[in-house]
PDB file of N, CA and C in Angstrom:
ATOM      1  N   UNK A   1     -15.888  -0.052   2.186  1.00  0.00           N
ATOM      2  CA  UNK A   1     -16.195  -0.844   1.010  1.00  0.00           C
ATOM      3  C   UNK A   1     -14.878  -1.392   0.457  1.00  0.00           C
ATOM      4  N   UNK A   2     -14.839  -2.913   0.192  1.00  0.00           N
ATOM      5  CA  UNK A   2     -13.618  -3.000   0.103  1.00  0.00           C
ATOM      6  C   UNK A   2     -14.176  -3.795  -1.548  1.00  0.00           C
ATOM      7  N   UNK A   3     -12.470  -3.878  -2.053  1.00  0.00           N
ATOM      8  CA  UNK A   3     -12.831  -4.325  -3.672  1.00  0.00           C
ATOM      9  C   UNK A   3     -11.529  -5.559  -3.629  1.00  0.00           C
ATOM     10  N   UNK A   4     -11.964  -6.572  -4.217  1.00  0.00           N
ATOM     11  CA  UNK A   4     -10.563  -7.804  -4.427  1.00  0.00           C
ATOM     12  C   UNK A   4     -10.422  -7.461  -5.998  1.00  0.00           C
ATOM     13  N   UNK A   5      -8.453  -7.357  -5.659  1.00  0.00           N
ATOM     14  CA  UNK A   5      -7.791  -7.297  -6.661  1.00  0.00           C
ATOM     15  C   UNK A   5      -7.531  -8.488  -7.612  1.00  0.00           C
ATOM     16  N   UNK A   6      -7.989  -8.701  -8.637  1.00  0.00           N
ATOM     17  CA  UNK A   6      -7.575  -9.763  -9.591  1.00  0.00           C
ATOM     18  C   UNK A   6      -6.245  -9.380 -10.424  1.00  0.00           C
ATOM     19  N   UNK A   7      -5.154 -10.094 -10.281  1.00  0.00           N
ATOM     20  CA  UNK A   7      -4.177  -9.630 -11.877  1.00  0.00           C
ATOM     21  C   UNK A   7      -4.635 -10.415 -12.861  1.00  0.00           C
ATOM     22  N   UNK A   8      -4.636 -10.156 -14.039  1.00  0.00           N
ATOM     23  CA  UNK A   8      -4.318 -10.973 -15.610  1.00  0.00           C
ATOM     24  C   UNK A   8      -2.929 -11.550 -15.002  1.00  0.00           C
ATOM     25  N   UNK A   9      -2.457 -13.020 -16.345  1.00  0.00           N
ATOM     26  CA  UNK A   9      -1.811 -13.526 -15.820  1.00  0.00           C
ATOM     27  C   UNK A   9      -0.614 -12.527 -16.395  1.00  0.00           C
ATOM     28  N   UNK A  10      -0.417 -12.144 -17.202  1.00  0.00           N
ATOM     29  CA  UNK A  10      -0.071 -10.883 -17.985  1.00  0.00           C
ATOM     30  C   UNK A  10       0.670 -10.241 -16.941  1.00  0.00           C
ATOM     31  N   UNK A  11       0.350  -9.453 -16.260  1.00  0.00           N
ATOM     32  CA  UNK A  11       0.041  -8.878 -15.522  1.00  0.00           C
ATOM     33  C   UNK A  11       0.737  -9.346 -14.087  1.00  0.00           C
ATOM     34  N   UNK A  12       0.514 -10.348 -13.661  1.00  0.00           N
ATOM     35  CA  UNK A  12       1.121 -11.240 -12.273  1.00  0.00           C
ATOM     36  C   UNK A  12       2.785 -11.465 -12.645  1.00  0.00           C
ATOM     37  N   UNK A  13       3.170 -11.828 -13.913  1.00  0.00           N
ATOM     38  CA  UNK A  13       4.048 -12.424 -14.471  1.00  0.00           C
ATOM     39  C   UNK A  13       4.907 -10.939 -14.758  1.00  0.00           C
ATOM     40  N   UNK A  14       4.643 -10.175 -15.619  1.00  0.00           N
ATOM     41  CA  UNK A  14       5.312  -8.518 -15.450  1.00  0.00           C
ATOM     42  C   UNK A  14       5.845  -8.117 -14.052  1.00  0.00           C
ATOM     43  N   UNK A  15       4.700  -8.326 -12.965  1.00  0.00           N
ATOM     44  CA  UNK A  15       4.979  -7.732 -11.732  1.00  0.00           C
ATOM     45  C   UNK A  15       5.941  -8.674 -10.767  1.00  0.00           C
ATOM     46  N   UNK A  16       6.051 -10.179 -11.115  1.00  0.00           N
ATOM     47  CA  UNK A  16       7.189 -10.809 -10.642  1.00  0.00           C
ATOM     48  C   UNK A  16       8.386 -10.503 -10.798  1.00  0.00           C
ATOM     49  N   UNK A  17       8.701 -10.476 -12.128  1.00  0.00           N
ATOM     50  CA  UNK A  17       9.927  -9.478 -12.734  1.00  0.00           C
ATOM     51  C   UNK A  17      10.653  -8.486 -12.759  1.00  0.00           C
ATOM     52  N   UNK A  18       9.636  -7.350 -12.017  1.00  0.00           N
ATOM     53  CA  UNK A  18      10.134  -6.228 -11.790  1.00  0.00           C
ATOM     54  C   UNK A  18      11.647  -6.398 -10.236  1.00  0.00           C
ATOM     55  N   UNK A  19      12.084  -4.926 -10.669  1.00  0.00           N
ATOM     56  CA  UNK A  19      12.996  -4.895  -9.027  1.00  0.00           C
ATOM     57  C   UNK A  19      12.419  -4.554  -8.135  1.00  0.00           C
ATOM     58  N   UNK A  20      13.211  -5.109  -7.012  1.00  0.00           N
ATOM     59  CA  UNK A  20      12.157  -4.612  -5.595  1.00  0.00           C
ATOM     60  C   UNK A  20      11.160  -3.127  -5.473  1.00  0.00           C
ATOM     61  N   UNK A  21      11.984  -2.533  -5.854  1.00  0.00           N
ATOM     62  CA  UNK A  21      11.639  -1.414  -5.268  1.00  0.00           C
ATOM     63  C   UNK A  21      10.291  -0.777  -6.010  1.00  0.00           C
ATOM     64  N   UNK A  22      10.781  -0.962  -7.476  1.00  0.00           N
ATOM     65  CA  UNK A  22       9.066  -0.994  -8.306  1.00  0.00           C
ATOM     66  C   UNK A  22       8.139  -1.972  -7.698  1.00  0.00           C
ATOM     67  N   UNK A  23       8.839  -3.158  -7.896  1.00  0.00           N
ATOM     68  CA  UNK A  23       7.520  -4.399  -7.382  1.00  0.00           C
ATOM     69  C   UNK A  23       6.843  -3.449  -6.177  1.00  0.00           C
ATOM     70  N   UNK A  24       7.285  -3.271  -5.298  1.00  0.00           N
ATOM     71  CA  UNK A  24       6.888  -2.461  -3.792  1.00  0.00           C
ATOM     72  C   UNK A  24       6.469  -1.856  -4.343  1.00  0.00           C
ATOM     73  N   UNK A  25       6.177  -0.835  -4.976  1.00  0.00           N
ATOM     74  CA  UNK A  25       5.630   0.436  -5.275  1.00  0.00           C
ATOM     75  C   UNK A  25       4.218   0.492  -5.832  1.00  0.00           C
ATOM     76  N   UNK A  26       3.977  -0.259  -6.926  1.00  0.00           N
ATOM     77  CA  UNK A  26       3.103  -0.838  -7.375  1.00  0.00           C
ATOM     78  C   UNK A  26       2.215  -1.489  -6.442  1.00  0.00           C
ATOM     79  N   UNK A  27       2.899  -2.867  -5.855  1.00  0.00           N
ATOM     80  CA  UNK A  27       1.823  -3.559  -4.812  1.00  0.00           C
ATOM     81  C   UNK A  27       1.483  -2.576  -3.686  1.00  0.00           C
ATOM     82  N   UNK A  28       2.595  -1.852  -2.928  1.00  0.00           N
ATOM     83  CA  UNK A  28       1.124  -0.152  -2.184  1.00  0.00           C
ATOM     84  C   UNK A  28       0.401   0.237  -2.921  1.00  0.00           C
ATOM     85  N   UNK A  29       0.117   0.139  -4.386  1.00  0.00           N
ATOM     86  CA  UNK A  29      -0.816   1.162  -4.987  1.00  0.00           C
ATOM     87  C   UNK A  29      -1.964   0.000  -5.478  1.00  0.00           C
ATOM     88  N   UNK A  30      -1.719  -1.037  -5.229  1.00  0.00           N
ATOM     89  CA  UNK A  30      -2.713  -1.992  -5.129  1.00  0.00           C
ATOM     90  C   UNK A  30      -2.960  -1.948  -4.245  1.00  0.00           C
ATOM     91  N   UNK A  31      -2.881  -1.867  -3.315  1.00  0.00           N
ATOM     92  CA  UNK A  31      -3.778  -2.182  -1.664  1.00  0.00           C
ATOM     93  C   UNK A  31      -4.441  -0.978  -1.297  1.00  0.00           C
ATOM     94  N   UNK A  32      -4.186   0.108  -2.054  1.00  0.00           N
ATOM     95  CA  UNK A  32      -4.651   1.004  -1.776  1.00  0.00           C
ATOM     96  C   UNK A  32      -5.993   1.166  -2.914  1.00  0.00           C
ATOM     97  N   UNK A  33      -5.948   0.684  -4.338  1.00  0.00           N
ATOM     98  CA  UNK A  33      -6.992   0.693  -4.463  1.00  0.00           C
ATOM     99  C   UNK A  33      -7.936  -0.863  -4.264  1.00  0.00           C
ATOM    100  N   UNK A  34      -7.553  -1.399  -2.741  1.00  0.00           N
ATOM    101  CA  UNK A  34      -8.639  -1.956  -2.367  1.00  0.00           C
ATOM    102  C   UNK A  34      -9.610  -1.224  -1.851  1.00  0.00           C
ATOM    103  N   UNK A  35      -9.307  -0.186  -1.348  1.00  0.00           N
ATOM    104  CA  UNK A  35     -10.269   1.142  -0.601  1.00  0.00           C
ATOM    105  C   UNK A  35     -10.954   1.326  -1.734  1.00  0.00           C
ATOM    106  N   UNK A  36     -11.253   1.191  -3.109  1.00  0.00           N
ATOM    107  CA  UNK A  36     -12.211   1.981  -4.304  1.00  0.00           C
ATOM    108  C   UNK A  36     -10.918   2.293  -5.137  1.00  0.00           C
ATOM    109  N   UNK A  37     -11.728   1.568  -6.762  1.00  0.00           N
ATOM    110  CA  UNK A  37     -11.100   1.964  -7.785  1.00  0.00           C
ATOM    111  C   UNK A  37     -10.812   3.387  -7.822  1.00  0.00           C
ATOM    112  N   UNK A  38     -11.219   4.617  -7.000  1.00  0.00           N
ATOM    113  CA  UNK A  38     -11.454   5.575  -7.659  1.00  0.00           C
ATOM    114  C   UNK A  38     -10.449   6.151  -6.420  1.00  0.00           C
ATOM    115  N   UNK A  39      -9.699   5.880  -5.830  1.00  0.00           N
ATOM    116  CA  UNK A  39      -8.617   5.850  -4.381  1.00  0.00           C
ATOM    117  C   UNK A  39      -7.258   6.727  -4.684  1.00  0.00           C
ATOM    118  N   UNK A  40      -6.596   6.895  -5.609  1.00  0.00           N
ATOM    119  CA  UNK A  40      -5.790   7.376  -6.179  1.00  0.00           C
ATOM    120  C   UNK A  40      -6.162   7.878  -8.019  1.00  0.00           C
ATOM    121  N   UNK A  41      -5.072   8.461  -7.860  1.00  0.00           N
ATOM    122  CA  UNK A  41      -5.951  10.019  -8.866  1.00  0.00           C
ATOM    123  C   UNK A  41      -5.317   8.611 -10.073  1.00  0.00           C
ATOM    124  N   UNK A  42      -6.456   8.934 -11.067  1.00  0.00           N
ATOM    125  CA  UNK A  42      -6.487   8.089 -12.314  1.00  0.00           C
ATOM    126  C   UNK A  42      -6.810   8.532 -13.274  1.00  0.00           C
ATOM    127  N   UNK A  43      -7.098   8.206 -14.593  1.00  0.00           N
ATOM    128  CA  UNK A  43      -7.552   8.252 -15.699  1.00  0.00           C
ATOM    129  C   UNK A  43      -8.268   7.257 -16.467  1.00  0.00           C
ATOM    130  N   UNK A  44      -9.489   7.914 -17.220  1.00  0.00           N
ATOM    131  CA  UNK A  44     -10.577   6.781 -17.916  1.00  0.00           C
ATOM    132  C   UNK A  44      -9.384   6.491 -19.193  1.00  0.00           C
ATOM    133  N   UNK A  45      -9.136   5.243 -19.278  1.00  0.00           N
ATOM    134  CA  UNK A  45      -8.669   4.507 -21.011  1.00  0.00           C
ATOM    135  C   UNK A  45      -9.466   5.038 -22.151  1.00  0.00           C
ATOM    136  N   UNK A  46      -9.844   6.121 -22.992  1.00  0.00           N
ATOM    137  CA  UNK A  46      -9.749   6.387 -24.012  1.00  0.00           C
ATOM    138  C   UNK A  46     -10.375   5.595 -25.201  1.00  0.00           C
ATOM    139  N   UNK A  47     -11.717   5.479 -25.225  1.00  0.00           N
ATOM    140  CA  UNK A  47     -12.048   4.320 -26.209  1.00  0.00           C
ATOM    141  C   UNK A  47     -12.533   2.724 -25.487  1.00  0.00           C
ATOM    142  N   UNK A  48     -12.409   2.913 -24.112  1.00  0.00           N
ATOM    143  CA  UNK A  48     -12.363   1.458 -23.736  1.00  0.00           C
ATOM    144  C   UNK A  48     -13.570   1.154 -22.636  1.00  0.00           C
ATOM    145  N   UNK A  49     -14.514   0.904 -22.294  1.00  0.00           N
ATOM    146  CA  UNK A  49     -15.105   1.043 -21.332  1.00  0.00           C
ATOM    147  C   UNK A  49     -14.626   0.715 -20.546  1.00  0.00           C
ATOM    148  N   UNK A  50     -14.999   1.416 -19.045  1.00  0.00           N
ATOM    149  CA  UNK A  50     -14.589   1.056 -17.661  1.00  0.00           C
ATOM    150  C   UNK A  50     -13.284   0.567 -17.645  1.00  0.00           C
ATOM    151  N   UNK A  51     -12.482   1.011 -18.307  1.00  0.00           N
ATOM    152  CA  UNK A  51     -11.253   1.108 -18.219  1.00  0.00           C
ATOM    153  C   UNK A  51     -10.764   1.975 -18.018  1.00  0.00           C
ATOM    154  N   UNK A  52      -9.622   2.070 -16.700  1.00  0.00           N
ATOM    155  CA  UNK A  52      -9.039   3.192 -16.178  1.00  0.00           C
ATOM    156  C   UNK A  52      -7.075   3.245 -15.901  1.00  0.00           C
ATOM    157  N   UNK A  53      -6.599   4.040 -15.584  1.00  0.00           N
ATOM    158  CA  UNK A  53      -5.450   3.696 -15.180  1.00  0.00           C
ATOM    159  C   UNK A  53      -4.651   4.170 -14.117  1.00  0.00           C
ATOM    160  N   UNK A  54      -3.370   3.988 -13.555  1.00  0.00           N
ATOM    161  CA  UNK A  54      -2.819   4.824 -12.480  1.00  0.00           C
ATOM    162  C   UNK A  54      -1.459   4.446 -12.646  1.00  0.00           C
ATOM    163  N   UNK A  55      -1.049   5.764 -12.043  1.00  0.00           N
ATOM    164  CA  UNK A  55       0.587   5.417 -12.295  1.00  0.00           C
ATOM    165  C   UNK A  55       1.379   5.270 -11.113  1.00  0.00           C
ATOM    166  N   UNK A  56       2.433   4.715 -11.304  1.00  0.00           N
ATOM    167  CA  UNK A  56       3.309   4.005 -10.467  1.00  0.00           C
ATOM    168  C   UNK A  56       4.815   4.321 -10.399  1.00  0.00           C
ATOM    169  N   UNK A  57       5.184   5.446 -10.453  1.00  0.00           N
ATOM    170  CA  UNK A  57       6.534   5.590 -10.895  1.00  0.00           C
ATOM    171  C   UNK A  57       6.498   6.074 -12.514  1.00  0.00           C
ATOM    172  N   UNK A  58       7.243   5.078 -12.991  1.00  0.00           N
ATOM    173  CA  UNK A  58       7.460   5.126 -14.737  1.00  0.00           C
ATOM    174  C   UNK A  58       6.133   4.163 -15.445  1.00  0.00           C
ATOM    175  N   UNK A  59       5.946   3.570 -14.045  1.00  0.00           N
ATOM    176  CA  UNK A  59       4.606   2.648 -14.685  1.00  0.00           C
ATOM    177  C   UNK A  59       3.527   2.499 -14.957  1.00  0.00           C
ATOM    178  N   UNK A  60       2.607   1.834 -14.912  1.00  0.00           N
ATOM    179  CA  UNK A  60       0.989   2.000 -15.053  1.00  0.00           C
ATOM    180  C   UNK A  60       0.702   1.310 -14.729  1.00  0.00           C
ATOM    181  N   UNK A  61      -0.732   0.771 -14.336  1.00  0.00           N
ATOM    182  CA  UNK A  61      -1.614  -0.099 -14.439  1.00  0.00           C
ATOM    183  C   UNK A  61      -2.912   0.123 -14.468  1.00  0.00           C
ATOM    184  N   UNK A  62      -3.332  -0.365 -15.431  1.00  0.00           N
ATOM    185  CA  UNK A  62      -4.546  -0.770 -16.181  1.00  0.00           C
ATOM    186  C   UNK A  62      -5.023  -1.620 -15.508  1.00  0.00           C
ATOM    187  N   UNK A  63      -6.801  -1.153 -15.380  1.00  0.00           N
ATOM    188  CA  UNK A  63      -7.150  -1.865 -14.781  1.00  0.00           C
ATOM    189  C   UNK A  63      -8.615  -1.748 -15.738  1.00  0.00           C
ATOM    190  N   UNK A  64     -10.112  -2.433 -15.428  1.00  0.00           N
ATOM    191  CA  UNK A  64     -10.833  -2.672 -14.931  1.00  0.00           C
ATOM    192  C   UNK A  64     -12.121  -2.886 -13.749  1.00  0.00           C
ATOM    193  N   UNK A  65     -12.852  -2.477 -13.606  1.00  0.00           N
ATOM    194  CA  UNK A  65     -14.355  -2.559 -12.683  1.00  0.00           C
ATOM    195  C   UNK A  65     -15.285  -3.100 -12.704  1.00  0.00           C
ATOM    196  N   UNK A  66     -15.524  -4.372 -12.249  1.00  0.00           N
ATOM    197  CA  UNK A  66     -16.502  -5.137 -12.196  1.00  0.00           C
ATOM    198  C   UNK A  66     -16.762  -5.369 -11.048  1.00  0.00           C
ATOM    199  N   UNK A  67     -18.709  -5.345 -10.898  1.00  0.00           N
ATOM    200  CA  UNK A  67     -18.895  -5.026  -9.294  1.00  0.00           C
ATOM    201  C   UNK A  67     -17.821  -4.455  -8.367  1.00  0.00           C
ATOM    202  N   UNK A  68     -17.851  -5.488  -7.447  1.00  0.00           N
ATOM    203  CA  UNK A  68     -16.884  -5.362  -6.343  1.00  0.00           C
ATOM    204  C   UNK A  68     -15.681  -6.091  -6.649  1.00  0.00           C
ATOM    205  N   UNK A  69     -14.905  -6.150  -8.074  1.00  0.00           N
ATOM    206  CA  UNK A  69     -13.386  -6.779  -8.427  1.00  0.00           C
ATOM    207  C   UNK A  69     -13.290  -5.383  -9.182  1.00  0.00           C
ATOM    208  N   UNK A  70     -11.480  -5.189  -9.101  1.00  0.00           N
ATOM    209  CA  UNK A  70     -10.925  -4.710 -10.056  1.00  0.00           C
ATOM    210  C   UNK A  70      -9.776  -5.802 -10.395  1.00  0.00           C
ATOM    211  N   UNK A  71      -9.847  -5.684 -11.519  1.00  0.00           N
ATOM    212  CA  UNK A  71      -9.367  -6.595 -12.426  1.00  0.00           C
ATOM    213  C   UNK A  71      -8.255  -5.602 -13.178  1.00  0.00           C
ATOM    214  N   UNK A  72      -7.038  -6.034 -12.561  1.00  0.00           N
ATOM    215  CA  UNK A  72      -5.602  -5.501 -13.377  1.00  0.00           C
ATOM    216  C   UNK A  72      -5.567  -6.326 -14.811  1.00  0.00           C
ATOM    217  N   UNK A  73      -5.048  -5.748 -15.856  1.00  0.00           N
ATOM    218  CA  UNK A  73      -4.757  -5.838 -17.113  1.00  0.00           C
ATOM    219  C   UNK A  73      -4.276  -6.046 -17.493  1.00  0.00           C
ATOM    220  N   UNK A  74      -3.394  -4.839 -17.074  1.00  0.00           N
ATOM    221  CA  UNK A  74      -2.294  -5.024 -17.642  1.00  0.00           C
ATOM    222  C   UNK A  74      -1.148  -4.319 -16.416  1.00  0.00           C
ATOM    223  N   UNK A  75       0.136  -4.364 -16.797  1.00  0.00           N
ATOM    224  CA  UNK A  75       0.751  -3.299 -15.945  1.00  0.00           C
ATOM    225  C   UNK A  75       2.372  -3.262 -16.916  1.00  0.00           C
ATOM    226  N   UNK A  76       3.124  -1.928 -17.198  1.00  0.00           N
ATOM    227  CA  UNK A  76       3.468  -2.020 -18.226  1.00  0.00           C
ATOM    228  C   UNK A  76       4.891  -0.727 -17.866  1.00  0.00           C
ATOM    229  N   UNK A  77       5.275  -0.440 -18.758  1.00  0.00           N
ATOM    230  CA  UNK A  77       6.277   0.746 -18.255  1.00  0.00           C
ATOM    231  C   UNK A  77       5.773   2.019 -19.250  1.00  0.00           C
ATOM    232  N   UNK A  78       5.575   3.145 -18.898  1.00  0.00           N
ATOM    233  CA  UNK A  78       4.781   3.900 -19.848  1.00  0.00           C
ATOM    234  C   UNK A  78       4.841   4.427 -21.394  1.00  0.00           C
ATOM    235  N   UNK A  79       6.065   4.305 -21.330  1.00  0.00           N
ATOM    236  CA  UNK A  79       6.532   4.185 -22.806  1.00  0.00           C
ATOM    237  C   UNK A  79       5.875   3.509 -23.765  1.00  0.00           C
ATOM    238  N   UNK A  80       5.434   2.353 -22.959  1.00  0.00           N
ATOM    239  CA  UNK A  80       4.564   1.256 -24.190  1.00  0.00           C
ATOM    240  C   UNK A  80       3.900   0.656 -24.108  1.00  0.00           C
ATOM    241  N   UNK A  81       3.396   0.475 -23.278  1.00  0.00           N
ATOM    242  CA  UNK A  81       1.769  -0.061 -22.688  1.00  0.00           C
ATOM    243  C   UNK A  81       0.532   0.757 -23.242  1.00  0.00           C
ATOM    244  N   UNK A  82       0.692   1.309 -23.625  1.00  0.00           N
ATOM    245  CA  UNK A  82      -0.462   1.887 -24.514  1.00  0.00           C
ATOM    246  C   UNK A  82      -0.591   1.258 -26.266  1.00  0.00           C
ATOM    247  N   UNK A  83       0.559   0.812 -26.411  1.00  0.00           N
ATOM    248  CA  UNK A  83       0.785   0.272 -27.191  1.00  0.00           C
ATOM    249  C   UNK A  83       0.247  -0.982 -27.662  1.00  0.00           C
ATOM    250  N   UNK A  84       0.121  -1.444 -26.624  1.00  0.00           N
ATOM    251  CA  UNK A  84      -0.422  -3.228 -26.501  1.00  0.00           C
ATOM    252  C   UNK A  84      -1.339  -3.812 -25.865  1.00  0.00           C
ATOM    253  N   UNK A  85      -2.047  -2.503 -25.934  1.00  0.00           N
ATOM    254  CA  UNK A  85      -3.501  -2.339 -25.677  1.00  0.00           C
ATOM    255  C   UNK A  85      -4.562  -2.626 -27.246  1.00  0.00           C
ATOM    256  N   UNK A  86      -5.222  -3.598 -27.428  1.00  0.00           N
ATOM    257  CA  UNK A  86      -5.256  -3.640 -28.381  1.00  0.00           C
ATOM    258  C   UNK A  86      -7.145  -4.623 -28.022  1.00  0.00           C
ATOM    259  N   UNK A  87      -7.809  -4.514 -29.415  1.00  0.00           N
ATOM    260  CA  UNK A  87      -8.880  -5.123 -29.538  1.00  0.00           C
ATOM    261  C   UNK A  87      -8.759  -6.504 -28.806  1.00  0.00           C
ATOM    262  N   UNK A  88      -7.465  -7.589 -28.745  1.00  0.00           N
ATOM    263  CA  UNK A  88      -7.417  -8.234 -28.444  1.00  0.00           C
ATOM    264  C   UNK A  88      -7.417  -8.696 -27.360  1.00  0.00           C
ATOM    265  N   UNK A  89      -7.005  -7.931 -26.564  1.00  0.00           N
ATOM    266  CA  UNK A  89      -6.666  -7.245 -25.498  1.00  0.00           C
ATOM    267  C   UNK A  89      -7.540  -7.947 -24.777  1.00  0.00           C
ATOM    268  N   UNK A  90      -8.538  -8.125 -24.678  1.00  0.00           N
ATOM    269  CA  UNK A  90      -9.950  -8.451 -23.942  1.00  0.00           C
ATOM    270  C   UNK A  90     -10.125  -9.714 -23.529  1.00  0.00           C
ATOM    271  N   UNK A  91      -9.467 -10.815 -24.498  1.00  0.00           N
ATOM    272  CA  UNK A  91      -9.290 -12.346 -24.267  1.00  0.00           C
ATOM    273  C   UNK A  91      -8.194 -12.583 -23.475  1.00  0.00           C
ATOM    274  N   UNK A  92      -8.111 -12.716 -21.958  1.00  0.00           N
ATOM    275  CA  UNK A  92      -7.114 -12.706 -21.225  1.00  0.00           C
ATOM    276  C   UNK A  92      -7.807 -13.658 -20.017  1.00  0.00           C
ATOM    277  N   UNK A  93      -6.990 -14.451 -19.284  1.00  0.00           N
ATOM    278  CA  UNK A  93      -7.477 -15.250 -18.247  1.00  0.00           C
ATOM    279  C   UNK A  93      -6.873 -14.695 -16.558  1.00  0.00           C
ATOM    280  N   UNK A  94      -7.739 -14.296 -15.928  1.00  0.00           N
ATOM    281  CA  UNK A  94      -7.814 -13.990 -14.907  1.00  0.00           C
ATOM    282  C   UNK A  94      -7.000 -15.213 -13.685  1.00  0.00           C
ATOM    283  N   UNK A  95      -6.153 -14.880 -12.609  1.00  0.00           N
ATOM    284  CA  UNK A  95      -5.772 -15.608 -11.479  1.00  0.00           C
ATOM    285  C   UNK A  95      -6.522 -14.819 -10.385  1.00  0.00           C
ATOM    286  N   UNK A  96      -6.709 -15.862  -9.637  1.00  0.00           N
ATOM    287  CA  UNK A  96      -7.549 -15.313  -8.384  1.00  0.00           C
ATOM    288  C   UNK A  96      -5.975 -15.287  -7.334  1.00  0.00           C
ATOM    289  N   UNK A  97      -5.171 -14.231  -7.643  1.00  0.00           N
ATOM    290  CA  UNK A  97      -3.982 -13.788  -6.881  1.00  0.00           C
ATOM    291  C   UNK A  97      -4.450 -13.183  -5.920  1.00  0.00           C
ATOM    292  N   UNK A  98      -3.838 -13.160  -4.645  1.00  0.00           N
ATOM    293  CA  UNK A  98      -3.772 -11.808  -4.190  1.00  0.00           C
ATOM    294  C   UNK A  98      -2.582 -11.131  -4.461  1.00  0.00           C
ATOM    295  N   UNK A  99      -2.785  -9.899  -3.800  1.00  0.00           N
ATOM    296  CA  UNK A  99      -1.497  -9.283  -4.138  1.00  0.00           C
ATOM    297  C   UNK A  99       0.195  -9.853  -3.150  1.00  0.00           C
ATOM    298  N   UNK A 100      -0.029 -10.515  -2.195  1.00  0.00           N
ATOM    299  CA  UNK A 100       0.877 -11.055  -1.191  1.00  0.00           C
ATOM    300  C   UNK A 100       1.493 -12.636  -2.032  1.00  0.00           C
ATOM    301  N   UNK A 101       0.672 -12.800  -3.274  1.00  0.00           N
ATOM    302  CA  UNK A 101       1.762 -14.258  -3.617  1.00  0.00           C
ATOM    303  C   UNK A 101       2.311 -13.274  -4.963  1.00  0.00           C
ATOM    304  N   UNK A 102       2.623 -12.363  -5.483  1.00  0.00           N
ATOM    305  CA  UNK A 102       3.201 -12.291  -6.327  1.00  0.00           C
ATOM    306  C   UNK A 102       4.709 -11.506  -5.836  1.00  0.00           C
TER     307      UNK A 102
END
């Protein structure tokens, strides 16, 4: 069962930025949860439906489950990404990325 990864643009734009070696780290832990959101050990978001997360190093990413998409969120350094998680949070525009153009 396979699942396509969506980033927020949020999200695409954070993970350009990073250094190699995070960027890498992160994008294995995306391809890996193309196998199922549920692929690496995670946590439900707290207040949020179907919102979950996984970590990456120092990092996170937030994600989302819809049908067969998971939909990244956010992705953040852990210190403060919980932070800017917010009601607003929700109005965000999706790229149909894969994970190989970012």
């Amino acid at each position: 069962m396979s699942f396509g990864i969506f980033l927020s643009t949020g999200a695409a734009k954070f993970l350009k930025n990073l250094g190699k070696e995070d960027k890498s780290r992160i994008i294995e832990n995306l391809k890996l949860l193309e196998n199922g959101p549920f692929s690496l050990p995670y946590k439900k978001i707290k207040g949020r439906n179907n919102t979950y997360r996984i970590r990456s190093g120092d990092f996170r990413v937030v994600y989302s489950i819809h049908e067969k998409e998971i939909r990244v969120l956010k992705i953040g350094h852990r210190k403060g990404i919980y932070k800017k998680l917010s009601a607003s949070f929700i109005s965000f525009l999706f790229l149909a990325l894969s994970i190989s153009d970012v």
